[in-house]
N, C-alpha and C. Protein backbone atom coordinates (compact mmCIF):
# COMPACT_ATOMS: atom_id res chain seq x y z
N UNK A 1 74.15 -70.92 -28.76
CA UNK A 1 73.90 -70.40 -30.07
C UNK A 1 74.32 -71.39 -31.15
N UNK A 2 74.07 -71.11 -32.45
CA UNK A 2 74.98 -72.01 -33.46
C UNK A 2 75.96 -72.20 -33.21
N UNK A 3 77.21 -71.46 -33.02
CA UNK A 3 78.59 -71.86 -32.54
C UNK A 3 78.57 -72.80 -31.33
N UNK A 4 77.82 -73.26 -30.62
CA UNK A 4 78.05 -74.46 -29.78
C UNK A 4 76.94 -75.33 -30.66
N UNK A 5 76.14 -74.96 -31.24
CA UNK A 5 75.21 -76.33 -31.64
C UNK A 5 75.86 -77.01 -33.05
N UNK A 6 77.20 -76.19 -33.52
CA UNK A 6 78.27 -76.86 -34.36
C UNK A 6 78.75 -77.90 -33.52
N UNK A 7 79.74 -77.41 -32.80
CA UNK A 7 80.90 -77.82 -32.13
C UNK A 7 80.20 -79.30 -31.26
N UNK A 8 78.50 -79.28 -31.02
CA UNK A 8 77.92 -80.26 -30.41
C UNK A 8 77.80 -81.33 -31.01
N UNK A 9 77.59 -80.86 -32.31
CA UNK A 9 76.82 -81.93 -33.39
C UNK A 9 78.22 -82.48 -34.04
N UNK A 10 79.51 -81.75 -34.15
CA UNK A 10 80.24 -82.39 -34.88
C UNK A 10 80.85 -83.11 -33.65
N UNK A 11 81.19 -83.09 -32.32
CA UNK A 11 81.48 -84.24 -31.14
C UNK A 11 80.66 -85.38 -31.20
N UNK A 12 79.38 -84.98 -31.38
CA UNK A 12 78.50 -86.09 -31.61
C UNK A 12 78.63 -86.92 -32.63
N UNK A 13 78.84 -86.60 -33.77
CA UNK A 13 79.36 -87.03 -35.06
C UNK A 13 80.35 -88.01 -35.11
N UNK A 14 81.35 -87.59 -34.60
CA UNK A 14 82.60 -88.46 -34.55
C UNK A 14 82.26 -89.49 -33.98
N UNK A 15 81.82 -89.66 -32.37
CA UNK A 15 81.37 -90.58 -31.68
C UNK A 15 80.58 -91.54 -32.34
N UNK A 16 79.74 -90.88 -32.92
CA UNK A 16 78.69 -92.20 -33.90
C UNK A 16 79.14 -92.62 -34.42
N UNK A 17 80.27 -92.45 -35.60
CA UNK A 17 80.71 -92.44 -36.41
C UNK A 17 81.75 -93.77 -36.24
N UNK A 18 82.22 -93.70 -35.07
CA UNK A 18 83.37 -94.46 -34.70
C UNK A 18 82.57 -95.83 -34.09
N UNK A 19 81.59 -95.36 -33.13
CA UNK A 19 80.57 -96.71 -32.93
C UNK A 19 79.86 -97.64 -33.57
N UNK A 20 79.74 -96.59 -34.86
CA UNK A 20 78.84 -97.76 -36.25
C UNK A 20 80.00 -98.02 -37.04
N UNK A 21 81.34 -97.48 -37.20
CA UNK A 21 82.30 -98.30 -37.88
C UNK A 21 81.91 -97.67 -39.43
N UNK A 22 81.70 -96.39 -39.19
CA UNK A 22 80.96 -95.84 -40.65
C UNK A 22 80.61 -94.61 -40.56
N UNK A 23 80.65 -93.75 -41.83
CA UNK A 23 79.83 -92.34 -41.49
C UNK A 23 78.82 -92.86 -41.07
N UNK A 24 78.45 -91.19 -40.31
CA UNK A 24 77.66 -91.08 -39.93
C UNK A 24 76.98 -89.34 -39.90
N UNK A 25 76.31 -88.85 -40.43
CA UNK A 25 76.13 -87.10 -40.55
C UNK A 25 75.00 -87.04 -40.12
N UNK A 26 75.02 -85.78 -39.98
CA UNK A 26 73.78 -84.98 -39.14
C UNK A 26 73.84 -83.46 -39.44
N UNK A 27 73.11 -83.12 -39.08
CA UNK A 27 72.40 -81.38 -39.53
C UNK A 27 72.17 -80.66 -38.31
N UNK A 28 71.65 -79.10 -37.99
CA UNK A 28 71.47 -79.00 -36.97
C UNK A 28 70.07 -78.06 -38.06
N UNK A 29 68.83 -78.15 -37.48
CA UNK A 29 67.67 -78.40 -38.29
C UNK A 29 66.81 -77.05 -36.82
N UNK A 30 65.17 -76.98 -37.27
CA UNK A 30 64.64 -76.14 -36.89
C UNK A 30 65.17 -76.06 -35.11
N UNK A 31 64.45 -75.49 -34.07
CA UNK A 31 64.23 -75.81 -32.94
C UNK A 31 63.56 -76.35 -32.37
N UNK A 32 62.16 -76.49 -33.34
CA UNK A 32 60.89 -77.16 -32.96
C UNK A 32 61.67 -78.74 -32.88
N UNK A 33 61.74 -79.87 -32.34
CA UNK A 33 62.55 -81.20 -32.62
C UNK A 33 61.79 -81.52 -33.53
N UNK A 34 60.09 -81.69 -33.93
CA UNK A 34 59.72 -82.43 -34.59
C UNK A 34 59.47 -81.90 -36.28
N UNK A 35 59.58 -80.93 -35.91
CA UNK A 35 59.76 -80.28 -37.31
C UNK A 35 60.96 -80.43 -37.79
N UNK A 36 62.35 -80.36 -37.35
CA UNK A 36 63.60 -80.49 -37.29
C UNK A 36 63.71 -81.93 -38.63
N UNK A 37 63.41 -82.99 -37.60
CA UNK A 37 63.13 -84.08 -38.23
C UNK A 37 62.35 -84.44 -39.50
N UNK A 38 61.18 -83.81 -39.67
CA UNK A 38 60.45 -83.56 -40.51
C UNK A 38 60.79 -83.18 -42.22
N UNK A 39 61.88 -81.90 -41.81
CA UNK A 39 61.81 -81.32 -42.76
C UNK A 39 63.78 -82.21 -43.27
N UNK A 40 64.27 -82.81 -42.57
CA UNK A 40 65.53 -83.73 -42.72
C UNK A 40 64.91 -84.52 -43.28
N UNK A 41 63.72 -85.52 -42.81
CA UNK A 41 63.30 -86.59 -43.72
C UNK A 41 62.85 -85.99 -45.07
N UNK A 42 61.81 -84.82 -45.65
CA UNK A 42 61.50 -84.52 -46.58
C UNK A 42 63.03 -84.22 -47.61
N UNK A 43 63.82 -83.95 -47.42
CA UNK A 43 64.92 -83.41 -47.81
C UNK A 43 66.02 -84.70 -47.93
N UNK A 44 66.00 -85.30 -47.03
CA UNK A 44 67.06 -86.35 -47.45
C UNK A 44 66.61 -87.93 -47.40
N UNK A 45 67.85 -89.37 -47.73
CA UNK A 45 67.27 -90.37 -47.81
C UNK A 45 68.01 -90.95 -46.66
N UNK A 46 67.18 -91.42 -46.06
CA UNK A 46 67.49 -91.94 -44.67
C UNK A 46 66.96 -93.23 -44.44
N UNK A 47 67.45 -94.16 -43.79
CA UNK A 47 67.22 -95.91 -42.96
C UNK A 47 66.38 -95.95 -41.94
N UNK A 48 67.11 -94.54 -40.73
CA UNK A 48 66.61 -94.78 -39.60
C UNK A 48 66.52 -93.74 -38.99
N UNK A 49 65.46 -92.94 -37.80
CA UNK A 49 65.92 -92.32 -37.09
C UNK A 49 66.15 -92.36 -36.00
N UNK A 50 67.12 -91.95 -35.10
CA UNK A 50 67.70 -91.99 -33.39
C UNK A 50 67.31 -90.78 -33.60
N UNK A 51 66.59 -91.28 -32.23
CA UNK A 51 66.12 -90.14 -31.46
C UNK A 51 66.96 -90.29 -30.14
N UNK A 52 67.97 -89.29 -29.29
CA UNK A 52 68.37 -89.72 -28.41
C UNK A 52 68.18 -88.44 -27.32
N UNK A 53 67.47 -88.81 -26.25
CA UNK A 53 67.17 -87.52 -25.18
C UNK A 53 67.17 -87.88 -23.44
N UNK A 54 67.33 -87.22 -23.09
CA UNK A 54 67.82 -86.52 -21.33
C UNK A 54 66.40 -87.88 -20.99
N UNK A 55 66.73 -88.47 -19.83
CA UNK A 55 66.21 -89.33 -19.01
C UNK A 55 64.56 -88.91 -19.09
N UNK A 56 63.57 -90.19 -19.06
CA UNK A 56 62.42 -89.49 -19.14
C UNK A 56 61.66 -88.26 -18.11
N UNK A 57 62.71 -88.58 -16.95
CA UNK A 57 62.25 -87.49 -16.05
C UNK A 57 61.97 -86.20 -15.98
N UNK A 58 63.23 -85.82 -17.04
CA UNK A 58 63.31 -84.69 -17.38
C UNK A 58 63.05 -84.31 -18.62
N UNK A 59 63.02 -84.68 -19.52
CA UNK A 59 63.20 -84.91 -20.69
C UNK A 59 62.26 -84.24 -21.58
N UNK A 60 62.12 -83.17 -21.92
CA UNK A 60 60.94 -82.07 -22.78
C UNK A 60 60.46 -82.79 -23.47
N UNK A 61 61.23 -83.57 -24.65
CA UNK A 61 61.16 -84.28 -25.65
C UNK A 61 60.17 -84.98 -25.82
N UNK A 62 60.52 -86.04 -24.35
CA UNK A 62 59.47 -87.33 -24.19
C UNK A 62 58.31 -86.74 -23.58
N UNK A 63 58.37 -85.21 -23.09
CA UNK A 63 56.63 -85.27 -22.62
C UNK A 63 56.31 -85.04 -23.58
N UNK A 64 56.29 -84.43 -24.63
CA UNK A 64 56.41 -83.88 -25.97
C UNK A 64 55.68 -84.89 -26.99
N UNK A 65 56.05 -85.92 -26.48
CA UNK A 65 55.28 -87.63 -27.25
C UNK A 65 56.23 -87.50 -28.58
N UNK A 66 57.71 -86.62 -28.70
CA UNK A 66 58.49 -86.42 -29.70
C UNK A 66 58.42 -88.31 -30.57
N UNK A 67 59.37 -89.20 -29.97
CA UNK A 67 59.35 -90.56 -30.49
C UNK A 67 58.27 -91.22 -31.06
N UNK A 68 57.03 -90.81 -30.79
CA UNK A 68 55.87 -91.78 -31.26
C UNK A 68 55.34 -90.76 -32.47
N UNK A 69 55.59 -89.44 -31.97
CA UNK A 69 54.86 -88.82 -33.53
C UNK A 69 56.14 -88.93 -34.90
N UNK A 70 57.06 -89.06 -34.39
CA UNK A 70 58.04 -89.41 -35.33
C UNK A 70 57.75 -90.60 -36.11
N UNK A 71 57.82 -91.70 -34.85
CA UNK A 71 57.26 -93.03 -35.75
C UNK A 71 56.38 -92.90 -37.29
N UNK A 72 55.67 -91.42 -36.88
CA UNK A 72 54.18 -91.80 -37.61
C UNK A 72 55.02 -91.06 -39.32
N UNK A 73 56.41 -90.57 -39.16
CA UNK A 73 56.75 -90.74 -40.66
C UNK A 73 57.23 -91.89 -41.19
N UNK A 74 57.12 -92.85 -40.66
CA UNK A 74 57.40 -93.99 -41.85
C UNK A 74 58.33 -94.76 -41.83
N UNK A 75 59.71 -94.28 -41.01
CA UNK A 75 60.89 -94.79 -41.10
C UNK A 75 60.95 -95.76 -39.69
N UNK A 76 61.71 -96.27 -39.66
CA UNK A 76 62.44 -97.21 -38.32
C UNK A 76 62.87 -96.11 -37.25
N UNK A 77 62.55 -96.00 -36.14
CA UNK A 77 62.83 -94.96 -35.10
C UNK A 77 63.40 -95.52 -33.82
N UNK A 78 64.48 -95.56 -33.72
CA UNK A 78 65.25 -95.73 -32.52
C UNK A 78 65.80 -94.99 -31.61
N UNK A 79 64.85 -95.12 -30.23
CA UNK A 79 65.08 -94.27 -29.01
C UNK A 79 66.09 -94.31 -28.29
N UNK A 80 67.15 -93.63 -27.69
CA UNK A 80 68.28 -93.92 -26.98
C UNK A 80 67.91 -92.71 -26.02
N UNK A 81 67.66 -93.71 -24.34
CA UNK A 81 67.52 -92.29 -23.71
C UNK A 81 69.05 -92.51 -22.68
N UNK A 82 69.42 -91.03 -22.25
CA UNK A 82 70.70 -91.27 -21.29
C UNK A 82 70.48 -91.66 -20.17
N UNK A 83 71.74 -92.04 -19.56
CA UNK A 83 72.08 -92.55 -18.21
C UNK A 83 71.29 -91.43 -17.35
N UNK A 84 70.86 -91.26 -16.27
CA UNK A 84 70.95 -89.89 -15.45
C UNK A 84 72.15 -89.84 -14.67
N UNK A 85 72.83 -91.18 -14.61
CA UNK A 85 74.14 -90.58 -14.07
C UNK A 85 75.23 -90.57 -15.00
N UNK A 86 74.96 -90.28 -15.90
CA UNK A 86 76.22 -89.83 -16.89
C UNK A 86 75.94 -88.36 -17.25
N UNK A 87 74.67 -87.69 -17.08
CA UNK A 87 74.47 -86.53 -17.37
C UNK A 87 75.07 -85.56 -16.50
N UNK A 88 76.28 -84.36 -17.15
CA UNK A 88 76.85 -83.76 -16.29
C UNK A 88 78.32 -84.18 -16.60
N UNK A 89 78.57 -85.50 -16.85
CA UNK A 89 79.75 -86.55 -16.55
C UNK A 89 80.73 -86.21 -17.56
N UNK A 90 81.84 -85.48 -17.52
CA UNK A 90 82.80 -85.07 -18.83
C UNK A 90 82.77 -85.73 -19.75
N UNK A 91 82.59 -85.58 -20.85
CA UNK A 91 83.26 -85.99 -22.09
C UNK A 91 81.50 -87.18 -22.18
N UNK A 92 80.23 -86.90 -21.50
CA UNK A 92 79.35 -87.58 -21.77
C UNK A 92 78.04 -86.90 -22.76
């Protein structure tokens, strides 16, 4: 529910945050992903987007063609997909 898609996004947060040496924020936006994105870019000013999702094997997202219709707003889009063996893996 929201109460874990807080608690997700602000773990996630920190982590970025500490890796770019800089804020870093985020939203938790529609369910649709690409609308999600959509309506974040219409609304705010942004550099870049990461897109980061579950191995292509599995991955809803990427059958989804999520990364390439993103591209088609305009911005710089950077894909980060996970390990499959880190998925599962505490604190991953």
């Amino acid at each position: 529910g929201e109460e874990d898609a807080q608690r997700v996004l602000a773990e996630a947060l920190t982590r970025l945050s500490q890796a770019a040496g800089g804020e870093v924020t985020g939203a938790i936006g529609d369910s649709e992903p690409l609308m999600a994105i959509e309506d974040a870019v219409n609304l705010g000013d942004y550099d870049e987007i990461i897109i980061s999702t579950l191995p292509r094997r599995i991955s809803r997202w990427l059958k989804l063609d999520l990364v390439s219709k993103t591209k088609a707003l305009g911005l710089p889009v950077t894909h980060v997909e996970a390990s499959e063996t880190l998925i599962g893996a505490p604190n991953s």
